[in-house]
PDB file of N, CA and C in Angstrom:
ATOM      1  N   UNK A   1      72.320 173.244 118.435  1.00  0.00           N
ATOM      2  CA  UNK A   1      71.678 172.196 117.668  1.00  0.00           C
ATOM      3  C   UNK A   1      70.807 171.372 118.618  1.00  0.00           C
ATOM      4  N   UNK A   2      69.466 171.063 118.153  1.00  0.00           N
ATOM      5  CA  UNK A   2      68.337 170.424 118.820  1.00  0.00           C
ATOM      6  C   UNK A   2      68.514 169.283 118.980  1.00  0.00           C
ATOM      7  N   UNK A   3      68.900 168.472 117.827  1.00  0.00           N
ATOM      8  CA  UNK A   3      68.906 167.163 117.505  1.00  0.00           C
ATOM      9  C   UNK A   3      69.954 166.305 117.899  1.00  0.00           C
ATOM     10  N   UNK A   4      70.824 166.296 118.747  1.00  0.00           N
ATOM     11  CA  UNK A   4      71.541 166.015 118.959  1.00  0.00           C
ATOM     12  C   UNK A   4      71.666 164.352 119.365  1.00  0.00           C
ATOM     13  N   UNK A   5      72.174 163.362 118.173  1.00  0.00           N
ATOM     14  CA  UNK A   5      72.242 161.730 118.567  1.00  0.00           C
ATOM     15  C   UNK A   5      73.698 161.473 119.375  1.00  0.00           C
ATOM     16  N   UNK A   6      73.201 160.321 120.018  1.00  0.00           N
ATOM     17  CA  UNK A   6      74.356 159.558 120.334  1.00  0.00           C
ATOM     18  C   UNK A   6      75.433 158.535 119.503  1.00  0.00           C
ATOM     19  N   UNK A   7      76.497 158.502 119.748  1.00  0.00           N
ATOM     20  CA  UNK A   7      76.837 157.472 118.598  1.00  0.00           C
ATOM     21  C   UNK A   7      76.410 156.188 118.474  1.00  0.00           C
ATOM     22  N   UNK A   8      75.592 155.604 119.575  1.00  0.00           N
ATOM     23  CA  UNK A   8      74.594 154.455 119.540  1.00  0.00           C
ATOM     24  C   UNK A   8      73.812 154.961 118.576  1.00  0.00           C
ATOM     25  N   UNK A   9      73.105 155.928 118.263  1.00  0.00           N
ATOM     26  CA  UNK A   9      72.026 155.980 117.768  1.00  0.00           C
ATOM     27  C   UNK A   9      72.463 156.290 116.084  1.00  0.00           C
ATOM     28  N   UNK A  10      73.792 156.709 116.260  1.00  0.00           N
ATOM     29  CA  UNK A  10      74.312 156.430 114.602  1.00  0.00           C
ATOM     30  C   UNK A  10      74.427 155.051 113.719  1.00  0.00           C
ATOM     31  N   UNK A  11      74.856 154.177 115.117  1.00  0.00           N
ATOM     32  CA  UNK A  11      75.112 153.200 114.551  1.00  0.00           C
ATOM     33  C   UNK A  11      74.007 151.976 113.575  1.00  0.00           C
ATOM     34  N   UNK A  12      72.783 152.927 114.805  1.00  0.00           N
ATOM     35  CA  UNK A  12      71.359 151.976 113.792  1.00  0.00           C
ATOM     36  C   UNK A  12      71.271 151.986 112.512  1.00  0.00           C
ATOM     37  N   UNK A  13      71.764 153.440 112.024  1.00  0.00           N
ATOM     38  CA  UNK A  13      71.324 153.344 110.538  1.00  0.00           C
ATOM     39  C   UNK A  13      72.365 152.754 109.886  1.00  0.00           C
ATOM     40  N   UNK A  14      71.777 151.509 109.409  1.00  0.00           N
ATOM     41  CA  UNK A  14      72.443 150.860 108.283  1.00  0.00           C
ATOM     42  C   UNK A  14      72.767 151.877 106.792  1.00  0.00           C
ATOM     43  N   UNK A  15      73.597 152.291 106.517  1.00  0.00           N
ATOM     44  CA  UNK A  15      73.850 152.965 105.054  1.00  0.00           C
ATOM     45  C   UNK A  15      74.718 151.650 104.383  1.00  0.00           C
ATOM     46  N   UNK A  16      74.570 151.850 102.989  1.00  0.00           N
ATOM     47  CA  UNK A  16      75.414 150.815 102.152  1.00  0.00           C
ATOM     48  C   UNK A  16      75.155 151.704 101.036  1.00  0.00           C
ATOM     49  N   UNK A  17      76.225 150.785  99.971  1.00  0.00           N
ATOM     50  CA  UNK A  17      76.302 151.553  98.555  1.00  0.00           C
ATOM     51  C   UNK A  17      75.731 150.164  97.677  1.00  0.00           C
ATOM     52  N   UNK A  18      75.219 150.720  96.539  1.00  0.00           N
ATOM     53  CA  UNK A  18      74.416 149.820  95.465  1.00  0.00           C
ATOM     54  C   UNK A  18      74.272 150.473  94.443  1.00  0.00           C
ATOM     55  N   UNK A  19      74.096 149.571  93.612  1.00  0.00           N
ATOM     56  CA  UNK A  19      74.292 150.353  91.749  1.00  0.00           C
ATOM     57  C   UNK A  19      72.432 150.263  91.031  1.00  0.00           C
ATOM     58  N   UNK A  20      72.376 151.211  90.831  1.00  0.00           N
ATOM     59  CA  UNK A  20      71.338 151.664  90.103  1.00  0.00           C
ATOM     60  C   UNK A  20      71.155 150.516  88.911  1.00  0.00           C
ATOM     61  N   UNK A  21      70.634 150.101  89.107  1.00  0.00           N
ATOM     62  CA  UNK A  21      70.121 148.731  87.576  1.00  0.00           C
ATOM     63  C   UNK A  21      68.765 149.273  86.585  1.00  0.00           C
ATOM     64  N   UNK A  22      67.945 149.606  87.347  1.00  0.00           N
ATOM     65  CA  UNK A  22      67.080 149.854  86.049  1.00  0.00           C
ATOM     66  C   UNK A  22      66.337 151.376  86.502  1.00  0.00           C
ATOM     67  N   UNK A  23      65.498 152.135  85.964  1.00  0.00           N
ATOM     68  CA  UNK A  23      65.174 153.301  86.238  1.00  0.00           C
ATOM     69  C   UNK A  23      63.860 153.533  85.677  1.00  0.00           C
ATOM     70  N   UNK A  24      62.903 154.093  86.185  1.00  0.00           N
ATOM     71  CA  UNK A  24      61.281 154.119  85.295  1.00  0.00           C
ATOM     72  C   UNK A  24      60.760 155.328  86.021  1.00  0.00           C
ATOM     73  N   UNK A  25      60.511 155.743  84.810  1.00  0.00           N
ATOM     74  CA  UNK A  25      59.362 157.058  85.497  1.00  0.00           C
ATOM     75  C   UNK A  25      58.408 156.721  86.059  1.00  0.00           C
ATOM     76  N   UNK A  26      57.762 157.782  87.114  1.00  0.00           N
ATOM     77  CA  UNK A  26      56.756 157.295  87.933  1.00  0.00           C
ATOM     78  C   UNK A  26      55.983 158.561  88.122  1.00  0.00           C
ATOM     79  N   UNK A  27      54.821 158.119  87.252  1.00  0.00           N
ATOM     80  CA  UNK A  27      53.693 159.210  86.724  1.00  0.00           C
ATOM     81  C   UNK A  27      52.948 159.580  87.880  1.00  0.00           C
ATOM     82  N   UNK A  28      52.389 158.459  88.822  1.00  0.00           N
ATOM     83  CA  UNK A  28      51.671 158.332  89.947  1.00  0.00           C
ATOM     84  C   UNK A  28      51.989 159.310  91.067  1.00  0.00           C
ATOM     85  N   UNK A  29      53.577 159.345  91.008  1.00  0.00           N
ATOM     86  CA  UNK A  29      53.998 160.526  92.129  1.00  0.00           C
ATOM     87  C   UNK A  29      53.460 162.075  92.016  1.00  0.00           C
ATOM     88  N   UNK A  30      53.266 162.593  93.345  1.00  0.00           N
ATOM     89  CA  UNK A  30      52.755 163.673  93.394  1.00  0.00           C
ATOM     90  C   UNK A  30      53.703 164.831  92.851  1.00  0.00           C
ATOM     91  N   UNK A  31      54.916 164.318  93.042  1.00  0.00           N
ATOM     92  CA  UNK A  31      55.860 165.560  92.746  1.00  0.00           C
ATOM     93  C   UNK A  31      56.954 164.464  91.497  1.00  0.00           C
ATOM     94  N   UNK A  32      57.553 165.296  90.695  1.00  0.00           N
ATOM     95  CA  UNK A  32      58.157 164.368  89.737  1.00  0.00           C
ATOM     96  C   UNK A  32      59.311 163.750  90.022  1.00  0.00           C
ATOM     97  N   UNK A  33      59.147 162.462  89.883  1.00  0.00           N
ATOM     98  CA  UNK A  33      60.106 161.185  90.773  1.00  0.00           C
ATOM     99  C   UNK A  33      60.007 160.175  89.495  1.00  0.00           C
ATOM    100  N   UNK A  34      61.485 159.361  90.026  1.00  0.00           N
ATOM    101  CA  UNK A  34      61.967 158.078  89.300  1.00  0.00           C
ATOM    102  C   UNK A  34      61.912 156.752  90.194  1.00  0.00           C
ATOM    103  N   UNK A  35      61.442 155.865  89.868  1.00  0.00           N
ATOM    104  CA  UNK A  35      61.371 154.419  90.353  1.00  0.00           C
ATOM    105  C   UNK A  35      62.870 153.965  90.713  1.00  0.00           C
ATOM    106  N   UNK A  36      63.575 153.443  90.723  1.00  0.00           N
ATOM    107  CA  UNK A  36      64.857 152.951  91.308  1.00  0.00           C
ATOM    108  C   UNK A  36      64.905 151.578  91.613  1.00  0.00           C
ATOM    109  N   UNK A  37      65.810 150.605  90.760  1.00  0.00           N
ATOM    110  CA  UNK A  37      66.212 149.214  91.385  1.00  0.00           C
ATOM    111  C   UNK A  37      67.327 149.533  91.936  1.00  0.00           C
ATOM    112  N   UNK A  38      67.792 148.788  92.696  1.00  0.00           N
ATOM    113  CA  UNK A  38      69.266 148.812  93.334  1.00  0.00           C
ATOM    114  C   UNK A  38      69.875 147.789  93.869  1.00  0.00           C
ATOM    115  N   UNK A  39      70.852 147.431  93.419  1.00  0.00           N
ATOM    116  CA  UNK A  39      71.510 146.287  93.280  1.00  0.00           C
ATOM    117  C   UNK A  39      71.975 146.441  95.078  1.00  0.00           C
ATOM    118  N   UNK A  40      72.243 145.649  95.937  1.00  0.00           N
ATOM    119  CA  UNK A  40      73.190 145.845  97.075  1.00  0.00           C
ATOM    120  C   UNK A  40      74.020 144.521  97.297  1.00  0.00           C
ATOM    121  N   UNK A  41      74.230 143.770  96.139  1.00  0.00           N
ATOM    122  CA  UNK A  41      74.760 142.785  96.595  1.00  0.00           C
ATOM    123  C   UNK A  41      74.399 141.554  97.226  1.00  0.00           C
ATOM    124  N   UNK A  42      74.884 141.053  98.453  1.00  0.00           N
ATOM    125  CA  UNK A  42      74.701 140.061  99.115  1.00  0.00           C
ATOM    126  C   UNK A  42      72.813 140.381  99.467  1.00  0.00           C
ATOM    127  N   UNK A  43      72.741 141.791  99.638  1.00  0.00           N
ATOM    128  CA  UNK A  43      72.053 142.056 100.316  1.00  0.00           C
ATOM    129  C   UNK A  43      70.042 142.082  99.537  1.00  0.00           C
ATOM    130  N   UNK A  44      70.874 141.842  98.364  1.00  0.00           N
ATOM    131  CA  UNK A  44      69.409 141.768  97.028  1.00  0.00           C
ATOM    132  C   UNK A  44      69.411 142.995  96.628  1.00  0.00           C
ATOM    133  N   UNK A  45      68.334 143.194  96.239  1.00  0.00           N
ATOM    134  CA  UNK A  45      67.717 144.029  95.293  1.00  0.00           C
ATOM    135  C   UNK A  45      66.609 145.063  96.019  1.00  0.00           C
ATOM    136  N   UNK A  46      67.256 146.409  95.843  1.00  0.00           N
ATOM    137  CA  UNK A  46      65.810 146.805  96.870  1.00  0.00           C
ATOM    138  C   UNK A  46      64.931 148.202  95.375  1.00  0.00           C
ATOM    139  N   UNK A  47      64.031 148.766  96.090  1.00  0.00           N
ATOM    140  CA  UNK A  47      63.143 150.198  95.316  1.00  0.00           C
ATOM    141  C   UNK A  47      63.446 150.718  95.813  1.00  0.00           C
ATOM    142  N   UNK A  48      63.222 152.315  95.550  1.00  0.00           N
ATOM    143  CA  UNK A  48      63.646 153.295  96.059  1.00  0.00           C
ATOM    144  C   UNK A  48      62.569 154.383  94.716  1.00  0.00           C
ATOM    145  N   UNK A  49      61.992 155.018  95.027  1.00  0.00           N
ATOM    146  CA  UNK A  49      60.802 156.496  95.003  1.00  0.00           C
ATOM    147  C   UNK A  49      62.385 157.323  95.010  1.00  0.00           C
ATOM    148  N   UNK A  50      62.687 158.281  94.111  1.00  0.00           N
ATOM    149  CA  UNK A  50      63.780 159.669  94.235  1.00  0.00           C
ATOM    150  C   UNK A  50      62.897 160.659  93.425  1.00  0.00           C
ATOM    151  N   UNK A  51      63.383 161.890  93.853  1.00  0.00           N
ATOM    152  CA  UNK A  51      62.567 163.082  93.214  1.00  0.00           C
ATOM    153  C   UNK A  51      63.893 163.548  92.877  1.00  0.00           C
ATOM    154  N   UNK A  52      64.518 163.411  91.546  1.00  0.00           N
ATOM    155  CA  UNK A  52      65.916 163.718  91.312  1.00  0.00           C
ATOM    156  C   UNK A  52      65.730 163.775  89.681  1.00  0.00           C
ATOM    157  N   UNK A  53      64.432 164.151  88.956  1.00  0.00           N
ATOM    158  CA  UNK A  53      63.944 164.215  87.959  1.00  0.00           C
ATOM    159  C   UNK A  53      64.922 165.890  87.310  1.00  0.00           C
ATOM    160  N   UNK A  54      65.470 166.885  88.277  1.00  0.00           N
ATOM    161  CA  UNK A  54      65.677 168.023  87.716  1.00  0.00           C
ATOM    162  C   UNK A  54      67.432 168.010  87.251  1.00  0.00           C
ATOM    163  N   UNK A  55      67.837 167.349  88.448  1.00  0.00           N
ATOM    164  CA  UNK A  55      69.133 166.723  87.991  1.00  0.00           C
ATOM    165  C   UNK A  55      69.904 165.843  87.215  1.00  0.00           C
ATOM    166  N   UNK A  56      69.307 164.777  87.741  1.00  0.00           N
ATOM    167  CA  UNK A  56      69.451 163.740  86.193  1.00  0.00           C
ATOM    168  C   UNK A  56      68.459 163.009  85.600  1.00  0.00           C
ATOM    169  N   UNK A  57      69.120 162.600  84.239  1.00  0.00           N
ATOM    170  CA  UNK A  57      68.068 161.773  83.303  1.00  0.00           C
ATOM    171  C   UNK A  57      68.064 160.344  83.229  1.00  0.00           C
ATOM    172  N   UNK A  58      67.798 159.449  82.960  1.00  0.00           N
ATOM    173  CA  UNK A  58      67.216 158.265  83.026  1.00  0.00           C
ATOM    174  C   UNK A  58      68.832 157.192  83.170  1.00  0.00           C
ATOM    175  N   UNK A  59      69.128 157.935  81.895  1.00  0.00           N
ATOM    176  CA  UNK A  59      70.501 157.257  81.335  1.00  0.00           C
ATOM    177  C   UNK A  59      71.719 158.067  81.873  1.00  0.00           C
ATOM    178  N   UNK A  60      71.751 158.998  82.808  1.00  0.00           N
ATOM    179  CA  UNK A  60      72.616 159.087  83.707  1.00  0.00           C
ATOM    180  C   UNK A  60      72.839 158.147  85.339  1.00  0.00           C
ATOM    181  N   UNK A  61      71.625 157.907  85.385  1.00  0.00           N
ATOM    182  CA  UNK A  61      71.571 157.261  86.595  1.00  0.00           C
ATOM    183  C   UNK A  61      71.682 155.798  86.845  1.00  0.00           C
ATOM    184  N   UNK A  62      71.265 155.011  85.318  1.00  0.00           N
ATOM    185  CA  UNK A  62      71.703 153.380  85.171  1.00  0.00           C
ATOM    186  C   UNK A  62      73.134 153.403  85.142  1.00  0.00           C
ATOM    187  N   UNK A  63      73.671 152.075  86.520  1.00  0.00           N
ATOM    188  CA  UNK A  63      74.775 151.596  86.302  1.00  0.00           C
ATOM    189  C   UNK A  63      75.202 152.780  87.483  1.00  0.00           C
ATOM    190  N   UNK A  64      75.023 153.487  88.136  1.00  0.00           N
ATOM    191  CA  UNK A  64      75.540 154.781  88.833  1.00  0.00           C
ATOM    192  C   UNK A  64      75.338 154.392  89.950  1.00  0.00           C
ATOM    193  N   UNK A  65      76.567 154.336  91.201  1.00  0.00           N
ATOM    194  CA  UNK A  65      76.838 153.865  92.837  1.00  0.00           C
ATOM    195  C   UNK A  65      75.941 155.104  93.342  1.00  0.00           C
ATOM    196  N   UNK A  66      75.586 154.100  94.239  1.00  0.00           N
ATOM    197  CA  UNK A  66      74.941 155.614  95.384  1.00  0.00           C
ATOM    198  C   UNK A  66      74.742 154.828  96.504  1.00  0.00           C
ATOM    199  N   UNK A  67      74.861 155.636  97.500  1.00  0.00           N
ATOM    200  CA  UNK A  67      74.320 155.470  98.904  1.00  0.00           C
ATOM    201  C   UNK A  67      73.096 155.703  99.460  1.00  0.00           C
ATOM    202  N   UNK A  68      72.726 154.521  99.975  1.00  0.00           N
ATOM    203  CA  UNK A  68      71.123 154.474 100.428  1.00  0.00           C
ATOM    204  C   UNK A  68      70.839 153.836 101.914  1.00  0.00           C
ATOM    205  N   UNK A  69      69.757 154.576 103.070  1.00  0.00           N
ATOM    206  CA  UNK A  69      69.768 153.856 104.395  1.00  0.00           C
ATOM    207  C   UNK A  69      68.565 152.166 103.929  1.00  0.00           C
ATOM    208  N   UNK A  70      68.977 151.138 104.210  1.00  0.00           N
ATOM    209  CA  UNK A  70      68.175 150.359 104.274  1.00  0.00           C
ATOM    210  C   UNK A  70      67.720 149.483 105.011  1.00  0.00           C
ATOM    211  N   UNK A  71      67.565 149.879 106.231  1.00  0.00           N
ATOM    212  CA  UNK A  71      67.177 149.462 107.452  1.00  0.00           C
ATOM    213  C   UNK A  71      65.515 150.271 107.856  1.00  0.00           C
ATOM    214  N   UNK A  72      65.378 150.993 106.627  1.00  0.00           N
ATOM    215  CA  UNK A  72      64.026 151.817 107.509  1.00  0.00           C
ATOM    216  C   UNK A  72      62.959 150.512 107.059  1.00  0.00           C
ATOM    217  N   UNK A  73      61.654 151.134 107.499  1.00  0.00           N
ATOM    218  CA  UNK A  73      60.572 150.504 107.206  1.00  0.00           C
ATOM    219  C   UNK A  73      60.060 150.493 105.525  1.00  0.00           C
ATOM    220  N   UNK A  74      59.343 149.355 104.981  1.00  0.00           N
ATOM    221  CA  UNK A  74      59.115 150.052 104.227  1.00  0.00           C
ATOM    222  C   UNK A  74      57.863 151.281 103.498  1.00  0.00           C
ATOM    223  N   UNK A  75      57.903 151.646 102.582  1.00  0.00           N
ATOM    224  CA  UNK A  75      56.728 152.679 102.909  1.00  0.00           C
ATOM    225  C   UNK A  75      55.936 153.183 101.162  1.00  0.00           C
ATOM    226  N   UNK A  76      54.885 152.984 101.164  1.00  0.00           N
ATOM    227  CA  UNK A  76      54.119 152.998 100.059  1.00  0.00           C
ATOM    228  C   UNK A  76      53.994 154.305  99.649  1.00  0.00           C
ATOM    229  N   UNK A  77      54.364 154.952  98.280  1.00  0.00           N
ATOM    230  CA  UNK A  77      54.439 155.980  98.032  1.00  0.00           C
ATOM    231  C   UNK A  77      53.532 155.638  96.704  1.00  0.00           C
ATOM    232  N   UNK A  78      52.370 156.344  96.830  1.00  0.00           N
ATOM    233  CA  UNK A  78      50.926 156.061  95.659  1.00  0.00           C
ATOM    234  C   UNK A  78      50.956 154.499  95.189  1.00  0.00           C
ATOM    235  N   UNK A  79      51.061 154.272  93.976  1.00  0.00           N
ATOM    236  CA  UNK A  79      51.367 152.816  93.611  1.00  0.00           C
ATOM    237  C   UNK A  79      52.592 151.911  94.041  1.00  0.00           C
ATOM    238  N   UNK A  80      53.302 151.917  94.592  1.00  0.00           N
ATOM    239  CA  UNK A  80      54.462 152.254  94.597  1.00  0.00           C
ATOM    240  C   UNK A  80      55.409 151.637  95.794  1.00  0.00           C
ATOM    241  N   UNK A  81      56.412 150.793  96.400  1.00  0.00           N
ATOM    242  CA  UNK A  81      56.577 150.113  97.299  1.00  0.00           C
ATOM    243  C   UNK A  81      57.865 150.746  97.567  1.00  0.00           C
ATOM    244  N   UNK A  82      58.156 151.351  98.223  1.00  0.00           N
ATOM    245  CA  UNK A  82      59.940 152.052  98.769  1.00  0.00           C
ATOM    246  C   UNK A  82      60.585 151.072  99.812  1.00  0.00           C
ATOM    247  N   UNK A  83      61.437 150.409  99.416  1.00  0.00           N
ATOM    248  CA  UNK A  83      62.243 150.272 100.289  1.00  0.00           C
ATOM    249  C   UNK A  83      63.708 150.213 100.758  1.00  0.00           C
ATOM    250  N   UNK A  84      64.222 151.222 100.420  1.00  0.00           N
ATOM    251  CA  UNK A  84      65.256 152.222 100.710  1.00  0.00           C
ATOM    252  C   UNK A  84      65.031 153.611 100.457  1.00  0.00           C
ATOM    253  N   UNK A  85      65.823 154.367 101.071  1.00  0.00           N
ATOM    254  CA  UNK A  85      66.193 155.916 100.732  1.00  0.00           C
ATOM    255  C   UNK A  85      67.510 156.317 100.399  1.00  0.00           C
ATOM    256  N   UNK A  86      67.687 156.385  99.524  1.00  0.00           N
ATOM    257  CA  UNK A  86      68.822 157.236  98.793  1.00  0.00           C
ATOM    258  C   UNK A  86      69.456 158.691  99.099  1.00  0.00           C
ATOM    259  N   UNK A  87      70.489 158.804  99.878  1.00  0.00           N
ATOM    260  CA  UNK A  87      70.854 159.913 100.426  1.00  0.00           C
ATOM    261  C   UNK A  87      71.232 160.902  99.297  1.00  0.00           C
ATOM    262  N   UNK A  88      71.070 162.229  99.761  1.00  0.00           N
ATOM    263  CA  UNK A  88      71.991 163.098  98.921  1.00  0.00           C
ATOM    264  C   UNK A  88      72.096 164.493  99.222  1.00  0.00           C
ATOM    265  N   UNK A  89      73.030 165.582  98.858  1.00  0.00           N
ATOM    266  CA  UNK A  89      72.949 166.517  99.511  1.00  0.00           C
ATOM    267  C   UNK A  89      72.100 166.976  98.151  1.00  0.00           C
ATOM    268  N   UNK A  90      71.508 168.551  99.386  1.00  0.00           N
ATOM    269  CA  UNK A  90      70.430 169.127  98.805  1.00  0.00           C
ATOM    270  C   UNK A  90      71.120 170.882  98.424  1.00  0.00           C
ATOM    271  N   UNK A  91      70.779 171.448  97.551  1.00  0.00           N
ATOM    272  CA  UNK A  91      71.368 172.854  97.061  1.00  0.00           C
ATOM    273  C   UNK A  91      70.460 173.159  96.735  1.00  0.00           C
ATOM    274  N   UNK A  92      69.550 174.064  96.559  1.00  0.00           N
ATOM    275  CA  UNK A  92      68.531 175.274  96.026  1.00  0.00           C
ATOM    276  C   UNK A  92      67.333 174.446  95.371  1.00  0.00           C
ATOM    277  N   UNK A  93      67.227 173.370  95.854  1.00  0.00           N
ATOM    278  CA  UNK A  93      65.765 172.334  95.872  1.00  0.00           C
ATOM    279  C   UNK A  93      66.483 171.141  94.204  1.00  0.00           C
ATOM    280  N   UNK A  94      67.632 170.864  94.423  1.00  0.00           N
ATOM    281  CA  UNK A  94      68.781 170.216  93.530  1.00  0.00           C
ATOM    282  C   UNK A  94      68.898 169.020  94.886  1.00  0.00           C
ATOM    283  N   UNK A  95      69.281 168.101  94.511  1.00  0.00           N
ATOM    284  CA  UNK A  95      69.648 166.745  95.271  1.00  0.00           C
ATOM    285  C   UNK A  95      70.771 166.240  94.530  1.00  0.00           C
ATOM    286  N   UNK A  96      71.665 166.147  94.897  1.00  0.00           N
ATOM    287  CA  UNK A  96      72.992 165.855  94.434  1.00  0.00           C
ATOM    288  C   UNK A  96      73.107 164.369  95.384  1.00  0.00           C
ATOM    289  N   UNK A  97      73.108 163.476  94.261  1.00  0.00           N
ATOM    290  CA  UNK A  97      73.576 162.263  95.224  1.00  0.00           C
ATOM    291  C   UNK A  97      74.785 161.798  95.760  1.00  0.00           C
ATOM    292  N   UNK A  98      74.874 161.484  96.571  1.00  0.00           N
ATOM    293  CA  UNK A  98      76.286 160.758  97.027  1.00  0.00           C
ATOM    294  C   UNK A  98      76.419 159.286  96.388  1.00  0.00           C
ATOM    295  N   UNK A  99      78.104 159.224  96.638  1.00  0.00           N
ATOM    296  CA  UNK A  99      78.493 158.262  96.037  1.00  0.00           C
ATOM    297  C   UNK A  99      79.929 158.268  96.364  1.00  0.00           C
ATOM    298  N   UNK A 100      80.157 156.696  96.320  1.00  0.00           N
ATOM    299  CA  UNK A 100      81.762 156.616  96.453  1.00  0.00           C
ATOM    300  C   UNK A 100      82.704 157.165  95.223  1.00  0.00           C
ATOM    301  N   UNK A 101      84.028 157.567  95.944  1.00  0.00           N
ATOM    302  CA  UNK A 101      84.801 158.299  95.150  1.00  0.00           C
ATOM    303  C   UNK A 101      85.330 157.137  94.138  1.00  0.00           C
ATOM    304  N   UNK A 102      85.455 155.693  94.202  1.00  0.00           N
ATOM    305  CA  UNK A 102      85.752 154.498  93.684  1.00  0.00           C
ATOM    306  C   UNK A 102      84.980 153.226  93.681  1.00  0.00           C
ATOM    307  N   UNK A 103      84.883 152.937  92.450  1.00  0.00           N
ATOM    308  CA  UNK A 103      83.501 151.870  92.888  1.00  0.00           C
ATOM    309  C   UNK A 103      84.045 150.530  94.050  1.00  0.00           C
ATOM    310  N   UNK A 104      83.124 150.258  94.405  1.00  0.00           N
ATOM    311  CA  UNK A 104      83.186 149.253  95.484  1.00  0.00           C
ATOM    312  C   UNK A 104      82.154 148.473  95.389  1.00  0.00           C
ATOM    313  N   UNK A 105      82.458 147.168  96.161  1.00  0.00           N
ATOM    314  CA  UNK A 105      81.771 145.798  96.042  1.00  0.00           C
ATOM    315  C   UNK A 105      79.957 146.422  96.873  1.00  0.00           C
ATOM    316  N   UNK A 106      79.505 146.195  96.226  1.00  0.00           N
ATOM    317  CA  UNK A 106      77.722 146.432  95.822  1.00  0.00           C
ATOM    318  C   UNK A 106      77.281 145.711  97.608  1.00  0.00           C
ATOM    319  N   UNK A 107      76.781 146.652  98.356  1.00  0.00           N
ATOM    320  CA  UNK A 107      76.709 146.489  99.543  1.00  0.00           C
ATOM    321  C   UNK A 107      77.642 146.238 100.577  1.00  0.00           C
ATOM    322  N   UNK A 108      78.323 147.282 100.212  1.00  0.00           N
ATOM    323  CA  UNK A 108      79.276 147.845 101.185  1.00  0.00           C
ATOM    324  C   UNK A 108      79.192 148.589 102.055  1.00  0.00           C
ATOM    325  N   UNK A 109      79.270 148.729 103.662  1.00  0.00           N
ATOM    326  CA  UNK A 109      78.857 149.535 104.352  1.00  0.00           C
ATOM    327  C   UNK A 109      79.354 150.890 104.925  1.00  0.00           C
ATOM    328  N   UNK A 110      78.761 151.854 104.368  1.00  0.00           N
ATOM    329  CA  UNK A 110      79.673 152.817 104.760  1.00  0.00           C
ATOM    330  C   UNK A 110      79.045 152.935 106.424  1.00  0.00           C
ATOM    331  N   UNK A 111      80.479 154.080 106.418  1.00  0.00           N
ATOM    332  CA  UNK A 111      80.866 154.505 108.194  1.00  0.00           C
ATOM    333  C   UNK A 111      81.090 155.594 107.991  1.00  0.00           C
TER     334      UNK A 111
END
């Protein structure tokens, strides 16, 4: 393996969990993607750009925990303001999001 971090360098990325609040299609994207609010708690309210249009639908994803890094920069995707990324594992071009096995207090940090 190439990539090989240190556990300093794990520790930068902030990950936390936050609940999906509202959800909007987003026509503007080049590839087919959903808008994303996300609750984190103490931590506010952030966006998030997902291309997770093949997996779920609108009304699966309101109200739904997930894990997102939010320490990156943020970054303009067409109209569009990102600031978080939403992790998830990937299967045969499928994104399966992560999420806690039990809900937990809305900006919680995982380890």
């Amino acid at each position: 393996m190439d990539n090989i971090i240190t556990f300093e360098d794990f520790t930068k990325v902030d990950l936390r969990v936050g609940t999906i609040i509202e959800v909007n299609d987003f026509p503007d994207a080049r590839k087919p993607a959903y808008q994303l609010t996300i609750d984190f708690g103490e931590l506010g309210t952030r966006k998030s750009s997902a291309q997770i249009t093949t997996k779920y639908k609108k009304e699966d994803l309101e109200n739904r925990q997930v894990v997102a890094v939010v320490n990156f920069p943020k970054k303009q995707i067409a109209n569009f303001m990102s600031e978080c990324l939403i992790v998830g594992a990937v299967k045969e071009n499928d994104v399966f999001l992560l999420h806690p096995e039990s809900k937990v207090k809305n900006g919680s940090q995982v380890s």
